[in-house]
C-alpha atoms as a PDB file:
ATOM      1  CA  UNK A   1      98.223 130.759   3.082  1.00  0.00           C
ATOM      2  CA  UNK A   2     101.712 130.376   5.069  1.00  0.00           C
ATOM      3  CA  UNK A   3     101.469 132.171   8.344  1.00  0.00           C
ATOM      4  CA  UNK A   4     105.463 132.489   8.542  1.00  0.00           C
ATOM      5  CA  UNK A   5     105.957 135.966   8.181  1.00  0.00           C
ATOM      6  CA  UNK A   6     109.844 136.560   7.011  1.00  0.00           C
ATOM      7  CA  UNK A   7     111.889 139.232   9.241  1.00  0.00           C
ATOM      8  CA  UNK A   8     111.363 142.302   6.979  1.00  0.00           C
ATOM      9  CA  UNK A   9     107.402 141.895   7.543  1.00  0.00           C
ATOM     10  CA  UNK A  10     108.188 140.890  11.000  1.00  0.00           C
ATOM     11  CA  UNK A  11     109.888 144.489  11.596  1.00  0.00           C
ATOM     12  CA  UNK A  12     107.434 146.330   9.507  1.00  0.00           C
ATOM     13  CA  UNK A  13     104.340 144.770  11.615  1.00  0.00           C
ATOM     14  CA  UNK A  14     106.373 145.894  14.563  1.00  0.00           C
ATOM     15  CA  UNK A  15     106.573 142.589  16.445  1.00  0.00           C
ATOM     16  CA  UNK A  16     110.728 142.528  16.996  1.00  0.00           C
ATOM     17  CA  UNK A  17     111.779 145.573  17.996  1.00  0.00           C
ATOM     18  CA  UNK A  18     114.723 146.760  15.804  1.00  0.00           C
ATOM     19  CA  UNK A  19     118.112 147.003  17.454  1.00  0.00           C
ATOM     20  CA  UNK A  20     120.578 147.731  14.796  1.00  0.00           C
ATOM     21  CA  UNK A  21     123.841 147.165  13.915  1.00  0.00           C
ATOM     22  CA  UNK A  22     126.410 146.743  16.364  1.00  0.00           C
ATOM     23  CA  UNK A  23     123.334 146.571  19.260  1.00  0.00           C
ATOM     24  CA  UNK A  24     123.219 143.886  21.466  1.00  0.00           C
ATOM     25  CA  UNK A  25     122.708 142.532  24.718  1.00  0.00           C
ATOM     26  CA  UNK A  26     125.499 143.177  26.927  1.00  0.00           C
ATOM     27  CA  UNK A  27     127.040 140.527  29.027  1.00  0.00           C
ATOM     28  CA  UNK A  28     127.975 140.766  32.683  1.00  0.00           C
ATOM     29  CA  UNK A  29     130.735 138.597  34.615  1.00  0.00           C
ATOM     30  CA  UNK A  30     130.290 137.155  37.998  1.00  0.00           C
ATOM     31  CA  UNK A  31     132.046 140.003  39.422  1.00  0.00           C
ATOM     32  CA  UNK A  32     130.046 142.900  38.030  1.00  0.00           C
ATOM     33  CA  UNK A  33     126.553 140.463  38.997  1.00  0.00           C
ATOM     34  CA  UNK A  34     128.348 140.510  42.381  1.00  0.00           C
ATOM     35  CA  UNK A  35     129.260 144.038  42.750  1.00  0.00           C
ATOM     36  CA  UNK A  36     126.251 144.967  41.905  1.00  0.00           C
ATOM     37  CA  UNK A  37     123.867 143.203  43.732  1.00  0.00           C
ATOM     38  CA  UNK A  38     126.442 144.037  46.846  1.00  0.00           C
ATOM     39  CA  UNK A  39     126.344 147.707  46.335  1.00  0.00           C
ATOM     40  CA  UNK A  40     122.254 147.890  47.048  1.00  0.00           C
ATOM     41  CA  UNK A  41     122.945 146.254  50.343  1.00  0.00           C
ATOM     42  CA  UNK A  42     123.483 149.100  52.723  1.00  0.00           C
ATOM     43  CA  UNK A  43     124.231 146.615  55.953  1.00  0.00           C
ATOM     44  CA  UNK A  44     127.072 144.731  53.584  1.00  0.00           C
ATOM     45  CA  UNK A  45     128.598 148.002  53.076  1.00  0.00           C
ATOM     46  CA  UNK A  46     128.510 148.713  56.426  1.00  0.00           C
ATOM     47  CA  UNK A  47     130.394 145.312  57.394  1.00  0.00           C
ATOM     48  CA  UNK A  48     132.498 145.954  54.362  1.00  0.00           C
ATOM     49  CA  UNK A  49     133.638 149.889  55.876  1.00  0.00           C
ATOM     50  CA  UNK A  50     133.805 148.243  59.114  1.00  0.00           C
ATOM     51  CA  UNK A  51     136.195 145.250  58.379  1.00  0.00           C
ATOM     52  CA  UNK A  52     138.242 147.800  56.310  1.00  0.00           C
ATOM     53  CA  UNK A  53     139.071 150.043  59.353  1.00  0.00           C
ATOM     54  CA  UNK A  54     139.867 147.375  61.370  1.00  0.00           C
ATOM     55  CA  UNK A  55     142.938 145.900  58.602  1.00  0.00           C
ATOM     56  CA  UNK A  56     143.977 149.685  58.619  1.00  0.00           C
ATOM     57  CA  UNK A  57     143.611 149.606  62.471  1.00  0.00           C
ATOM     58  CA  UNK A  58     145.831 146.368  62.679  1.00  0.00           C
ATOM     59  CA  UNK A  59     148.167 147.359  59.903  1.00  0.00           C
ATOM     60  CA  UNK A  60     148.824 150.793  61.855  1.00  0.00           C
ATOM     61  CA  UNK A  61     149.124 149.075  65.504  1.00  0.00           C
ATOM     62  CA  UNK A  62     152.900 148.783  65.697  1.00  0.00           C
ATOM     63  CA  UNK A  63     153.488 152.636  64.413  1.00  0.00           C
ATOM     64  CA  UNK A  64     151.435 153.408  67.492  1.00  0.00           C
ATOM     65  CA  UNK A  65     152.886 151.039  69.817  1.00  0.00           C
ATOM     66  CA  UNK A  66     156.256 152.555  70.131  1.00  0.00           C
ATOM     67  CA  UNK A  67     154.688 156.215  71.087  1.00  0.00           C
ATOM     68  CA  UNK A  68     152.273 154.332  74.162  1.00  0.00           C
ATOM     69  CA  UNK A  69     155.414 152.203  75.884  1.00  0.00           C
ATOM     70  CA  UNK A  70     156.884 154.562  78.716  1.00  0.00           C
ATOM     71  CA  UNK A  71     158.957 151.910  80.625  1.00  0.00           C
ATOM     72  CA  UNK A  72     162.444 150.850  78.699  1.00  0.00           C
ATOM     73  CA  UNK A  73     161.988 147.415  79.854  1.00  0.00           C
ATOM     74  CA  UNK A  74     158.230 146.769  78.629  1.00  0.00           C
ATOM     75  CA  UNK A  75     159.121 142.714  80.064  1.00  0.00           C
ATOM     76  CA  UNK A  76     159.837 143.518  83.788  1.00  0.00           C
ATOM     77  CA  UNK A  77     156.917 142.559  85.997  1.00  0.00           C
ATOM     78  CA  UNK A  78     155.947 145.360  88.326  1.00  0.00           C
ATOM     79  CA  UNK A  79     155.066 144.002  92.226  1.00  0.00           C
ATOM     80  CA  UNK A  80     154.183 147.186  93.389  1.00  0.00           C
ATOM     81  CA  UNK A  81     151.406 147.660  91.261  1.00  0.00           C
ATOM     82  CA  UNK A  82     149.305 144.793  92.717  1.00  0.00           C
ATOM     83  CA  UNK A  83     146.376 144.958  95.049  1.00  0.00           C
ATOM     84  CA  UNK A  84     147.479 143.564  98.421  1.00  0.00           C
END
């Protein structure tokens, strides 16, 4: 007796679980396997939040500038501002 059992038997014995048609395994790029992994890591999103405000903070500097400048001439040294 032949102990290869062909796939119908294989099914009906229950030893491969039956997927269907059309199921499969799905595959993942490097970018979801990335995203993912990144998303469970609660200090990374902290860095990641954190390095974000700082490009906004940069990005927004010279809007604020102009409103903090009260001299006209923002170049002139001023002498009488020292410590003597």
């Amino acid at each position: 007796m032949s102990k290869v059992a062909t796939e119908g038997a294989r099914e009906e014995a229950g030893l491969e679980p039956s997927l269907g048609p059309g199921a499969g395994v799905e595959g993942r790029t490097p970018w979801q396997l990335f995203w993912r992994r990144f998303r469970r890591d609660r200090v990374a999103l902290v860095g990641l939040f954190l390095i974000g405000l700082m490009i906004v903070a940069a990005l927004s500097a010279g809007f604020f500038a102009k409103y903090v400048v009260h001299h006209p001439d923002i170049n002139e040294f001023h002498f009488d501002m020292l410590d003597d």
